[in-house]
PDB file of N, CA and C in Angstrom:
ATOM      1  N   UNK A   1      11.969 -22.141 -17.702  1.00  0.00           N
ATOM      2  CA  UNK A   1      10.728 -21.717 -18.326  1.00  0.00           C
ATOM      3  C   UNK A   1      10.105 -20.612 -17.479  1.00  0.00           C
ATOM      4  N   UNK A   2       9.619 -19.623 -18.133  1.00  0.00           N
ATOM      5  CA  UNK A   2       9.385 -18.727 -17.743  1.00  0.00           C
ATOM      6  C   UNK A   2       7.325 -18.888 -17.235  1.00  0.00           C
ATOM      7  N   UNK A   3       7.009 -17.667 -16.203  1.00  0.00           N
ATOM      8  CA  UNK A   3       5.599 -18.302 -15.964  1.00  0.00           C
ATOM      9  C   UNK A   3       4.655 -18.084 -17.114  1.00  0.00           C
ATOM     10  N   UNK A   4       4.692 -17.206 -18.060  1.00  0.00           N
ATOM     11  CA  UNK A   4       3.755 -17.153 -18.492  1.00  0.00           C
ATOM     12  C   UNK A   4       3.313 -18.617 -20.059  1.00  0.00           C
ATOM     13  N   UNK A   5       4.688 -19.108 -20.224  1.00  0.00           N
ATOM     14  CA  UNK A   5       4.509 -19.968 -20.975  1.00  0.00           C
ATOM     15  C   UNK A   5       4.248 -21.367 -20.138  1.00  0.00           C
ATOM     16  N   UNK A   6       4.079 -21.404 -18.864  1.00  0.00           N
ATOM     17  CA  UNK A   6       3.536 -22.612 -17.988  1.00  0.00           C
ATOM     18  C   UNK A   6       2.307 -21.778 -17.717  1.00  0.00           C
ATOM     19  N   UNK A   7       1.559 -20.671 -17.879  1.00  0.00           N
ATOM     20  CA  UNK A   7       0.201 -20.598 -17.825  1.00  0.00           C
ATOM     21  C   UNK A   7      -0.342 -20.960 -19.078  1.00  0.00           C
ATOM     22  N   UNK A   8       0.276 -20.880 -20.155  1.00  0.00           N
ATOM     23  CA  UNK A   8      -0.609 -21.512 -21.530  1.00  0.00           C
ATOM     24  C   UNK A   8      -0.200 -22.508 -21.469  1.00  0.00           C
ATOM     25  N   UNK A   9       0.570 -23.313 -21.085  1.00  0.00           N
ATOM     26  CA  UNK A   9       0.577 -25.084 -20.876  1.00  0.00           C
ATOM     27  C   UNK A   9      -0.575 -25.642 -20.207  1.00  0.00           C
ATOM     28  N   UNK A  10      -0.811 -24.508 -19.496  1.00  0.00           N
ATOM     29  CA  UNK A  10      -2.382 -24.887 -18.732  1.00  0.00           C
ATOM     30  C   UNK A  10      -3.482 -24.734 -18.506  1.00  0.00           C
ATOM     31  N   UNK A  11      -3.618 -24.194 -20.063  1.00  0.00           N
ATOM     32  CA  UNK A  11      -4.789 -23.784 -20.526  1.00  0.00           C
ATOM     33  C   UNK A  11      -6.021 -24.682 -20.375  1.00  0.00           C
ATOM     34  N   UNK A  12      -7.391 -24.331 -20.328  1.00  0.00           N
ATOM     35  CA  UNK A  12      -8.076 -23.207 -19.549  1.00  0.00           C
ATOM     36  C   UNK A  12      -7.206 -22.155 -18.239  1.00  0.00           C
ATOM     37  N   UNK A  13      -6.597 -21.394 -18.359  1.00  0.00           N
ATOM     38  CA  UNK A  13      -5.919 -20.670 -17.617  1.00  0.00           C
ATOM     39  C   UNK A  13      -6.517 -19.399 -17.583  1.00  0.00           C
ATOM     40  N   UNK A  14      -6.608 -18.747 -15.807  1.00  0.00           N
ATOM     41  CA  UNK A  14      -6.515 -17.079 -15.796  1.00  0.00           C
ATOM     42  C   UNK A  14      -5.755 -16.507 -15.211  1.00  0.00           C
ATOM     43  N   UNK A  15      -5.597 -15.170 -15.537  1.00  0.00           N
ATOM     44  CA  UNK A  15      -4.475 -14.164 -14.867  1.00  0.00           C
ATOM     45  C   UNK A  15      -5.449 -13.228 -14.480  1.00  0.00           C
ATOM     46  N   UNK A  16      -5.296 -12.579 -13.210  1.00  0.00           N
ATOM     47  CA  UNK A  16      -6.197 -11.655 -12.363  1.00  0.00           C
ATOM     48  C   UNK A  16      -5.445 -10.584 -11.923  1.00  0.00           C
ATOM     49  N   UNK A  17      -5.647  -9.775 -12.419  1.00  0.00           N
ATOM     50  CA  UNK A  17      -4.475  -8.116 -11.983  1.00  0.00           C
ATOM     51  C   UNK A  17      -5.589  -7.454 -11.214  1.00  0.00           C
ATOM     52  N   UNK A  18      -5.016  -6.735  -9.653  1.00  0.00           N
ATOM     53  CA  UNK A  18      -5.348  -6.486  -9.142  1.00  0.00           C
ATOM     54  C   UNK A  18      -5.302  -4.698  -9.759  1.00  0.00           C
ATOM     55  N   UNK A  19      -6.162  -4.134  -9.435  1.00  0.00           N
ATOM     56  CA  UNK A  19      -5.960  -2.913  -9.754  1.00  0.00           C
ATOM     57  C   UNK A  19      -7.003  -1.759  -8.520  1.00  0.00           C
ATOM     58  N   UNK A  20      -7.533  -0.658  -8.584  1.00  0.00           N
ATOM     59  CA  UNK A  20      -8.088   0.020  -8.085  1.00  0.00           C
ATOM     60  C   UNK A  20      -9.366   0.802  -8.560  1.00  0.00           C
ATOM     61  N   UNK A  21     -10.761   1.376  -8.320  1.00  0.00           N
ATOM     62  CA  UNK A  21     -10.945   2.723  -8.930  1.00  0.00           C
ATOM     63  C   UNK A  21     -10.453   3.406  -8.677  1.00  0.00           C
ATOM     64  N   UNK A  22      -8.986   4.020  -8.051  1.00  0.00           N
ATOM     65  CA  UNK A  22      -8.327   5.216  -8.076  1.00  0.00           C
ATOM     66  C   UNK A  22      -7.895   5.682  -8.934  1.00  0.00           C
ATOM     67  N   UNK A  23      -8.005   4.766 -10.228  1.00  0.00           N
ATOM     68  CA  UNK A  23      -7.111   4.936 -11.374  1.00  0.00           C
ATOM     69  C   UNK A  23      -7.878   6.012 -11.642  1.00  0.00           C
ATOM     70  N   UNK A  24      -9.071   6.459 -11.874  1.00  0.00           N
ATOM     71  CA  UNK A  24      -9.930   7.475 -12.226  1.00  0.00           C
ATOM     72  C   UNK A  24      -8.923   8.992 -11.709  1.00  0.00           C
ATOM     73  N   UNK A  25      -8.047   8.436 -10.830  1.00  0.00           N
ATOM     74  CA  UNK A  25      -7.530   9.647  -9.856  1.00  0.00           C
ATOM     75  C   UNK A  25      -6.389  10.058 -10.604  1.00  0.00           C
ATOM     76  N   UNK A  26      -5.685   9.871 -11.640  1.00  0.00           N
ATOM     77  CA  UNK A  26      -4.319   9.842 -11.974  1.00  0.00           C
ATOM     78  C   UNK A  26      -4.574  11.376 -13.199  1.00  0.00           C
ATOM     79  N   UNK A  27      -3.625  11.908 -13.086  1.00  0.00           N
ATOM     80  CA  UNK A  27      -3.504  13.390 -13.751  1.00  0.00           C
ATOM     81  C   UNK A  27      -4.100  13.037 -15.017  1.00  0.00           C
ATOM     82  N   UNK A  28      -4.707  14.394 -15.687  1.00  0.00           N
ATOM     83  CA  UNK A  28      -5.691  13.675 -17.024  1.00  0.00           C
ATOM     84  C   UNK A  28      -4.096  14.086 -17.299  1.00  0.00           C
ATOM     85  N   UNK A  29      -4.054  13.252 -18.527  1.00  0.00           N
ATOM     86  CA  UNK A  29      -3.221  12.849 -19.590  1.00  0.00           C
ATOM     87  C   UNK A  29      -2.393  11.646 -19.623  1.00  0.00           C
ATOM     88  N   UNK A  30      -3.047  11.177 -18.398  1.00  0.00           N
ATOM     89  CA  UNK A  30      -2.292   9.613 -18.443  1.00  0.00           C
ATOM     90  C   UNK A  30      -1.187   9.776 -17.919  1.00  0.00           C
ATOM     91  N   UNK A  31      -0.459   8.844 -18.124  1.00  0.00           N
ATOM     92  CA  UNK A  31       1.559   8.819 -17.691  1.00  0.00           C
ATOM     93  C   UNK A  31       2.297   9.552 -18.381  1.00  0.00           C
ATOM     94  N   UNK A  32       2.887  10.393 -17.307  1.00  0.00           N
ATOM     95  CA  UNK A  32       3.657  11.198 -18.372  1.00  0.00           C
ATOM     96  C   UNK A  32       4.925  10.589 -17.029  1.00  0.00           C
ATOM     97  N   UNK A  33       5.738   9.527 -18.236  1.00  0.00           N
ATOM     98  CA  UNK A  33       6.956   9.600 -17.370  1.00  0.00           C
ATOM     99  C   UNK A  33       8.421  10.274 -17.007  1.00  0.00           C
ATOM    100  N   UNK A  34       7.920  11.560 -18.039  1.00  0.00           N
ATOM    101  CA  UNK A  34       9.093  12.715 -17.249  1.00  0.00           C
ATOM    102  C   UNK A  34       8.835  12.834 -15.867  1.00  0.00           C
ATOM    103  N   UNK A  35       7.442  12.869 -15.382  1.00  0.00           N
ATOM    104  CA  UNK A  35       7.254  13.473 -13.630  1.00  0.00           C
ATOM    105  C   UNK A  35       6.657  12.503 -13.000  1.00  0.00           C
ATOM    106  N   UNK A  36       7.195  11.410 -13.384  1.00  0.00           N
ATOM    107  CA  UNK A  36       6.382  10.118 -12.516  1.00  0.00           C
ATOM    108  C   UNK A  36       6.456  10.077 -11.498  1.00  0.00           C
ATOM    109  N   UNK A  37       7.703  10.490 -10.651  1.00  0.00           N
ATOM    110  CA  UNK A  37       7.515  10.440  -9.255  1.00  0.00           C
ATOM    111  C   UNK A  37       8.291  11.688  -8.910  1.00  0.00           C
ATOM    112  N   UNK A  38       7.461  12.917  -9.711  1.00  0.00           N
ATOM    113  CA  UNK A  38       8.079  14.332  -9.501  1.00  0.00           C
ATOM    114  C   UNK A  38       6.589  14.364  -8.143  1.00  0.00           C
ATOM    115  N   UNK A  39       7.498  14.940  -7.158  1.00  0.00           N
ATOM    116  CA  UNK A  39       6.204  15.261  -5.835  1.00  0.00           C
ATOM    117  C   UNK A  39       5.961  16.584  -5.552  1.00  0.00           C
ATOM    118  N   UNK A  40       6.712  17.393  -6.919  1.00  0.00           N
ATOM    119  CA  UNK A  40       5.785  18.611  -6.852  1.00  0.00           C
ATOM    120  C   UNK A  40       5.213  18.720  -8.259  1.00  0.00           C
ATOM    121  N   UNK A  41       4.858  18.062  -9.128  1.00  0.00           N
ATOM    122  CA  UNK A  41       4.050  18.261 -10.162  1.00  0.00           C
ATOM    123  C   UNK A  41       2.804  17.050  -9.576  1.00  0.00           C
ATOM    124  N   UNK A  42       2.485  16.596  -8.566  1.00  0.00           N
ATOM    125  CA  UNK A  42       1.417  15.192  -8.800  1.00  0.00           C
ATOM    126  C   UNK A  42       1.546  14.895  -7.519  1.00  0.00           C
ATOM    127  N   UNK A  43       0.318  15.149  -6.594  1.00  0.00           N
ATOM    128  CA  UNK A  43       0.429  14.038  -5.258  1.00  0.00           C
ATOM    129  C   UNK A  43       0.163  13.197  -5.109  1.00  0.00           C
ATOM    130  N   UNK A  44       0.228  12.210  -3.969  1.00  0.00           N
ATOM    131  CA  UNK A  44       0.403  10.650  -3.201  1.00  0.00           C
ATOM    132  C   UNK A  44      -1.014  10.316  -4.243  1.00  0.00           C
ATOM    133  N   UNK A  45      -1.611  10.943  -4.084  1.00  0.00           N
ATOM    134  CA  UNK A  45      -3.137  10.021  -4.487  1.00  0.00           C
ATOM    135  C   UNK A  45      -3.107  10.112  -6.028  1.00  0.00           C
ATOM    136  N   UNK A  46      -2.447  11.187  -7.009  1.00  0.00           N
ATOM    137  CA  UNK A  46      -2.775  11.034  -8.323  1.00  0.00           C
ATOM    138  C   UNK A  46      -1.402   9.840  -8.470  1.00  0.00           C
ATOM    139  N   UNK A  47      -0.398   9.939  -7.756  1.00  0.00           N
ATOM    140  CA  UNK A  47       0.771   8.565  -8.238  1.00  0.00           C
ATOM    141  C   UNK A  47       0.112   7.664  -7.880  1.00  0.00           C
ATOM    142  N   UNK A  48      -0.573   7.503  -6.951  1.00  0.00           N
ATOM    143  CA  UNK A  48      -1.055   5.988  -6.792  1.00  0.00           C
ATOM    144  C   UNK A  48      -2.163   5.866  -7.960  1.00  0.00           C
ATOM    145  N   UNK A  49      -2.974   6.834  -8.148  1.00  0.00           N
ATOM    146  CA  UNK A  49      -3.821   6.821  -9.664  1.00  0.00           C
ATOM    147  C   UNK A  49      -3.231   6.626 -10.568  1.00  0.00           C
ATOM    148  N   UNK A  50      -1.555   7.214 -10.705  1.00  0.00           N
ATOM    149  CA  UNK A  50      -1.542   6.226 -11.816  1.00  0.00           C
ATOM    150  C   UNK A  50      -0.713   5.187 -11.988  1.00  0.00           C
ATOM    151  N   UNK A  51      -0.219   4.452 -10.632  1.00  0.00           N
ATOM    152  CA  UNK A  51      -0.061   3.236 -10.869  1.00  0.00           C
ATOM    153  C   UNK A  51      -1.237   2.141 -11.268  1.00  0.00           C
ATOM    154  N   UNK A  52      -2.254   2.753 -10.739  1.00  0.00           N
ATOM    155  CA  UNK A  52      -3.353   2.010 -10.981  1.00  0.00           C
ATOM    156  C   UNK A  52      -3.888   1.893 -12.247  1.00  0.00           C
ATOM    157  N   UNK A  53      -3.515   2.415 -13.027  1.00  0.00           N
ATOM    158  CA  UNK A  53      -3.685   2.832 -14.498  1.00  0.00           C
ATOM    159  C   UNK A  53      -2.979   2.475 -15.246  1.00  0.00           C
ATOM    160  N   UNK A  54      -1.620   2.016 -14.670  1.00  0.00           N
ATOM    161  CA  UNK A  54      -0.785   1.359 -15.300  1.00  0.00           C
ATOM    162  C   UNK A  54      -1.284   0.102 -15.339  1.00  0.00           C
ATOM    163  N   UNK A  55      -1.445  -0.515 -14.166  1.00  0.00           N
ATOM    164  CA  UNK A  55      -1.956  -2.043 -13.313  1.00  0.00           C
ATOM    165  C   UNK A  55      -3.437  -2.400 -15.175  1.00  0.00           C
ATOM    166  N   UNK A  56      -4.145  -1.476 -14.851  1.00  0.00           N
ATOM    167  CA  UNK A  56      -5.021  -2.023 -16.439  1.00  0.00           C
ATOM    168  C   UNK A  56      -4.358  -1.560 -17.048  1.00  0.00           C
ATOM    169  N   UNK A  57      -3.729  -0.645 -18.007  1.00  0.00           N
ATOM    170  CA  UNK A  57      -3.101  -0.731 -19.385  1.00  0.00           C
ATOM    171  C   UNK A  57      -2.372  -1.819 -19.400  1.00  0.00           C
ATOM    172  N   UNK A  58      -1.624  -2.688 -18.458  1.00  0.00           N
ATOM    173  CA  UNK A  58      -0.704  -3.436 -18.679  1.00  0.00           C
ATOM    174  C   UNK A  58      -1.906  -4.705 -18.630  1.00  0.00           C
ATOM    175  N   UNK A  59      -3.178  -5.177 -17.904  1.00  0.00           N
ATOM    176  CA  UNK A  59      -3.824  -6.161 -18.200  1.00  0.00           C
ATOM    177  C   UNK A  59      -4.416  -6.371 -19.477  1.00  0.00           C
ATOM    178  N   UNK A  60      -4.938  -5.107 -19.835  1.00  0.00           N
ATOM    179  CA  UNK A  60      -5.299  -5.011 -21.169  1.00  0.00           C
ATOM    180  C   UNK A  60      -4.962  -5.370 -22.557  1.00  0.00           C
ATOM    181  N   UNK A  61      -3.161  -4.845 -22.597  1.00  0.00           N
ATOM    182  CA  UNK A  61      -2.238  -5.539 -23.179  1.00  0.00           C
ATOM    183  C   UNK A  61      -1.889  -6.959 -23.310  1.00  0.00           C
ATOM    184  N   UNK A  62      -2.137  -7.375 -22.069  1.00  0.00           N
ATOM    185  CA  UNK A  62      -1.766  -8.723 -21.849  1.00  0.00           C
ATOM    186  C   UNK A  62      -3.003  -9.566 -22.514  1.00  0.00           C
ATOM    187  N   UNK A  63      -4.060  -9.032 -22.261  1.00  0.00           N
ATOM    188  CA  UNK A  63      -4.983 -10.007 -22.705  1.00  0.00           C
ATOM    189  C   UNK A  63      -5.316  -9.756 -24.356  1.00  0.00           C
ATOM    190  N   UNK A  64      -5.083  -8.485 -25.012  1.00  0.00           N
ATOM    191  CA  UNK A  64      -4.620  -8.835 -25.923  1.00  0.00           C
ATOM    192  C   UNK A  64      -3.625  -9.412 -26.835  1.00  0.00           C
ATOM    193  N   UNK A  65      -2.912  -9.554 -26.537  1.00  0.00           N
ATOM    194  CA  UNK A  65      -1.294 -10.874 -26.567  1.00  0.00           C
ATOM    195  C   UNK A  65      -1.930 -12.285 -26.539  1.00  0.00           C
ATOM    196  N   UNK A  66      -3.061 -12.140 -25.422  1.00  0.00           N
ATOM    197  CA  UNK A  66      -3.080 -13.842 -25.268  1.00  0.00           C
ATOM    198  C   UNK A  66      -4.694 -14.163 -25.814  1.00  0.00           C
ATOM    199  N   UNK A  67      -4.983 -12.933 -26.794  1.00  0.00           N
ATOM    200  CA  UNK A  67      -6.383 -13.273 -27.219  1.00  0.00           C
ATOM    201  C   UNK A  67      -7.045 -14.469 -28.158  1.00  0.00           C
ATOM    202  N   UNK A  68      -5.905 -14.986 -28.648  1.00  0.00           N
ATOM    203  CA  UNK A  68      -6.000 -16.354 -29.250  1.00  0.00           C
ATOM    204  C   UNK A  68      -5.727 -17.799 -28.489  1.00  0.00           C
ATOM    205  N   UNK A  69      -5.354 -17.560 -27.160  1.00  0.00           N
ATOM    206  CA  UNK A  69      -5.458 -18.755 -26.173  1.00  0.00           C
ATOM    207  C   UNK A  69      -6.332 -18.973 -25.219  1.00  0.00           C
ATOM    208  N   UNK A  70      -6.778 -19.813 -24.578  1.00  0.00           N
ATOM    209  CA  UNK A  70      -7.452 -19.970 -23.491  1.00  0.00           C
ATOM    210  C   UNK A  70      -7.075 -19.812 -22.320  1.00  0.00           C
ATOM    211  N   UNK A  71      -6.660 -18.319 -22.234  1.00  0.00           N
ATOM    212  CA  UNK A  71      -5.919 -18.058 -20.820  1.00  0.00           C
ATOM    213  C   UNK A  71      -6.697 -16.026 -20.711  1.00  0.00           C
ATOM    214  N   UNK A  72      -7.275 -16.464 -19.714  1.00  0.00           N
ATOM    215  CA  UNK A  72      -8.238 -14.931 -19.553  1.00  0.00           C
ATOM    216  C   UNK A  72      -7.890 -14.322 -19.056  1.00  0.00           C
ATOM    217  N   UNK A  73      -7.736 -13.009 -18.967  1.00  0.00           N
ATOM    218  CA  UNK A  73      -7.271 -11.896 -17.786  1.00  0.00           C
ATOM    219  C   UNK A  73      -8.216 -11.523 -17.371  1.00  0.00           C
ATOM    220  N   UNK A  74      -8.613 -11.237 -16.356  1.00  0.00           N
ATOM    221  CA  UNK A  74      -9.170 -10.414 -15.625  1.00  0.00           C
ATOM    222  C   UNK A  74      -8.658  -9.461 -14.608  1.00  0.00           C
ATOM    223  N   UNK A  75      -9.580  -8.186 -14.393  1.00  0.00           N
ATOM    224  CA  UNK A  75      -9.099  -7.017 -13.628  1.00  0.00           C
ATOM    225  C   UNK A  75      -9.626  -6.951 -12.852  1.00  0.00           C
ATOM    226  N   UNK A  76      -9.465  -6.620 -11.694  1.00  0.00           N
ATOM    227  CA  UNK A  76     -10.758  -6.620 -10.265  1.00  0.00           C
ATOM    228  C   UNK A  76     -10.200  -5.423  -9.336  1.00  0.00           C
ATOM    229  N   UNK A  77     -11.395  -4.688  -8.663  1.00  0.00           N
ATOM    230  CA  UNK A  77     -11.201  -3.782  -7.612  1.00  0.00           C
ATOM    231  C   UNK A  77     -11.373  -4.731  -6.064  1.00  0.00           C
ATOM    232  N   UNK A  78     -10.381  -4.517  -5.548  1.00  0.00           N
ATOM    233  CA  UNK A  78     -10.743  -5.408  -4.560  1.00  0.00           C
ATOM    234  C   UNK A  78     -11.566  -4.772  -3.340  1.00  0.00           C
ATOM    235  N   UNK A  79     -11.710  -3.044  -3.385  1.00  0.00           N
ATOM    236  CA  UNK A  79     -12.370  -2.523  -2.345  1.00  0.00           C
ATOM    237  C   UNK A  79     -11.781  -1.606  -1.954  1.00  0.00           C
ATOM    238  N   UNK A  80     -11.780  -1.204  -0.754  1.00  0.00           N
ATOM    239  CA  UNK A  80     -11.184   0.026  -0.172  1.00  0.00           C
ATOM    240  C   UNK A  80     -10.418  -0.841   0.905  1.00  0.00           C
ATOM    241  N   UNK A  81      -9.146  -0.622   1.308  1.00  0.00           N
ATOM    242  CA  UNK A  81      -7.931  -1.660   1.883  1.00  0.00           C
ATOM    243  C   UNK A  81      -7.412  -0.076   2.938  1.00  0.00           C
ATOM    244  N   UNK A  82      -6.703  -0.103   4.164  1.00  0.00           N
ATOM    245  CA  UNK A  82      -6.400   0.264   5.041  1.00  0.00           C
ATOM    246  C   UNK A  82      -4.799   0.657   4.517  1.00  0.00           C
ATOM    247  N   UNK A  83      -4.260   1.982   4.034  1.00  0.00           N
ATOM    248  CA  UNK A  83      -2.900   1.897   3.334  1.00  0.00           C
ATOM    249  C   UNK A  83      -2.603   3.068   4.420  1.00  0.00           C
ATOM    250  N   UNK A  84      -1.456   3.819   4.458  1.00  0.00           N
ATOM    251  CA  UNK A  84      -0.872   4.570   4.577  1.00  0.00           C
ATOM    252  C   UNK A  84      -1.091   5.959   3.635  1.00  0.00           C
ATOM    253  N   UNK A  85      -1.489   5.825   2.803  1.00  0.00           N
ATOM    254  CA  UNK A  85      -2.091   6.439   1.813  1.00  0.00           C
ATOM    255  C   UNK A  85      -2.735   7.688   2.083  1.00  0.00           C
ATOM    256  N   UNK A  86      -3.162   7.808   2.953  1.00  0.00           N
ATOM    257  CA  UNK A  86      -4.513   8.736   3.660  1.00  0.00           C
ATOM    258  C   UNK A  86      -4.266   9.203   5.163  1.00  0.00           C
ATOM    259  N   UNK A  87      -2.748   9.224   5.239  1.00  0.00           N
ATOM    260  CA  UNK A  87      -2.024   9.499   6.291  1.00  0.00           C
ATOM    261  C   UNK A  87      -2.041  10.996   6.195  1.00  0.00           C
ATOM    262  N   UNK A  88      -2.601  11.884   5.641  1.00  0.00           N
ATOM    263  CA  UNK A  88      -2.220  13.215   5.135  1.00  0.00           C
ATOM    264  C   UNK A  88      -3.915  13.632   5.319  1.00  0.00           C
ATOM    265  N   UNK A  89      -4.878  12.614   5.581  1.00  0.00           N
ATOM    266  CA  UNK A  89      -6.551  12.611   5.539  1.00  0.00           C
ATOM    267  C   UNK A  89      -6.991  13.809   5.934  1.00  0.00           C
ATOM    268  N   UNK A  90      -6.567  14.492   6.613  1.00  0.00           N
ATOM    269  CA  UNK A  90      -7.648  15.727   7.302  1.00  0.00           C
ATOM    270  C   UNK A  90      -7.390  16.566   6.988  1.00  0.00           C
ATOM    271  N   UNK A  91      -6.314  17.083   6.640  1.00  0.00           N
ATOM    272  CA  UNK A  91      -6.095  18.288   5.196  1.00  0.00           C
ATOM    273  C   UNK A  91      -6.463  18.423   3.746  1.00  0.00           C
ATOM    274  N   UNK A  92      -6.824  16.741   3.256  1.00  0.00           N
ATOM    275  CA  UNK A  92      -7.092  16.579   2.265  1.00  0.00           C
ATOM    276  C   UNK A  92      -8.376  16.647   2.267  1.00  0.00           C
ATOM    277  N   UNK A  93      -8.888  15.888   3.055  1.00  0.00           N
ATOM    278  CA  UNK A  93     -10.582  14.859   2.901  1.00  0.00           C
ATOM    279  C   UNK A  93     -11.354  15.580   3.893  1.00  0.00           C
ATOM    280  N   UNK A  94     -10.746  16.563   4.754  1.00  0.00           N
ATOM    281  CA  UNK A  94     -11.752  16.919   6.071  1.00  0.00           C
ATOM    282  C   UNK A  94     -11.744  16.278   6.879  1.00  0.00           C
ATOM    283  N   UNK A  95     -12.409  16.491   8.326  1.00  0.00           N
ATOM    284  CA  UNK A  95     -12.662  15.849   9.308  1.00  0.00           C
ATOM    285  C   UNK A  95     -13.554  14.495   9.143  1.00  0.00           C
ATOM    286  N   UNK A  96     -14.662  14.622   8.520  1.00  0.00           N
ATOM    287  CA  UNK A  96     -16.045  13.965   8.210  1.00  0.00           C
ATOM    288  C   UNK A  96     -15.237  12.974   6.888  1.00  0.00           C
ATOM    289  N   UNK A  97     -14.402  13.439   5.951  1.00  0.00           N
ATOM    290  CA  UNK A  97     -13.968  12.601   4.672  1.00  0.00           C
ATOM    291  C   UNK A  97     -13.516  11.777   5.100  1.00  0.00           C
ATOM    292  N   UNK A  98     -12.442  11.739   6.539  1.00  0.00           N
ATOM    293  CA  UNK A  98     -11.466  11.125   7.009  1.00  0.00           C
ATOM    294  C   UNK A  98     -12.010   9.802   7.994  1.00  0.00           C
ATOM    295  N   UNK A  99     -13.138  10.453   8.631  1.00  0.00           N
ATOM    296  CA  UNK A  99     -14.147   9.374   9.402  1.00  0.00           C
ATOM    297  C   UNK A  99     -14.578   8.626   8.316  1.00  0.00           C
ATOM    298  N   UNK A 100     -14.907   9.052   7.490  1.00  0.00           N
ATOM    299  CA  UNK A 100     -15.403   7.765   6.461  1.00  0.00           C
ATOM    300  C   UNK A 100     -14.888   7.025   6.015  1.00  0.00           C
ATOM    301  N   UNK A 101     -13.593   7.720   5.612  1.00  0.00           N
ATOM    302  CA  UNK A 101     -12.617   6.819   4.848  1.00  0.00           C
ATOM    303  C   UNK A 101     -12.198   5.406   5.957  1.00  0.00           C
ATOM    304  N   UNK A 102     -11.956   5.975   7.220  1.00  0.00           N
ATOM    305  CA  UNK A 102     -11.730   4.668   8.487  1.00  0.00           C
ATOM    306  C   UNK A 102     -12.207   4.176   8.805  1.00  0.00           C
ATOM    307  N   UNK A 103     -13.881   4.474   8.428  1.00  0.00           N
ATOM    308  CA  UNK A 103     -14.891   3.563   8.682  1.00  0.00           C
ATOM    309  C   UNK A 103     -14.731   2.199   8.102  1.00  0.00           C
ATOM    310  N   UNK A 104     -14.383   2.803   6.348  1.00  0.00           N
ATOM    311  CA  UNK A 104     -14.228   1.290   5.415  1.00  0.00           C
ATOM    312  C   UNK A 104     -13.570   0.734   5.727  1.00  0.00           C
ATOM    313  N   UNK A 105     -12.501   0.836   6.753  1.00  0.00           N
ATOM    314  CA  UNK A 105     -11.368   0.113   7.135  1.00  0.00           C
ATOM    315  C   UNK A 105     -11.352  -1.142   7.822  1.00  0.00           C
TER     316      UNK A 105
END
């Protein structure tokens, strides 16, 4: 048995997808998966925008699928997290962008 049919066995049930506001960051037009992980059409921060964008379209979906059961999705930003991500910081963000960003850390 697969998990998602042992989460409606156990209904009142939720599913919680972690996601980001970076998604705001992802190239306007959404996914285009000809250049998904082309690294000269899209940098580190718009791919991670739009994995993050994926992370809700795919909760969204889901909770419409399961909109007739008692099993909720929810989406949550969990904050600003310490990645590798921002390893490139002082060319991108500045001196001052980059202090801030390590502050949240």
């Amino acid at each position: 048995m697969g998990l998602l049919p042992r989460i409606k066995e156990s209904q009142p049930s939720r599913i919680v997808v972690l996601s980001s506001l970076a998604h705001e960051f992802h190239p306007k037009g959404g996914i285009d998966f000809e250049t998904i992980n082309d690294e000269n059409v899209t940098s580190n921060f718009q791919r991670y925008g739009r994995s993050k964008l994926a992370n809700l379209l795919f909760a969204k979906a889901l909770a419409r699928r399961l909109k007739d059961e008692r099993v909720y999705v929810n989406i949550a930003h969990p904050g600003y997290v310490a990645t590798e991500l921002n390893r490139q910081g002082e060319t991108k963000f500045g001196k001052l962008g980059t202090r801030m960003l390590d502050t949240l850390t």
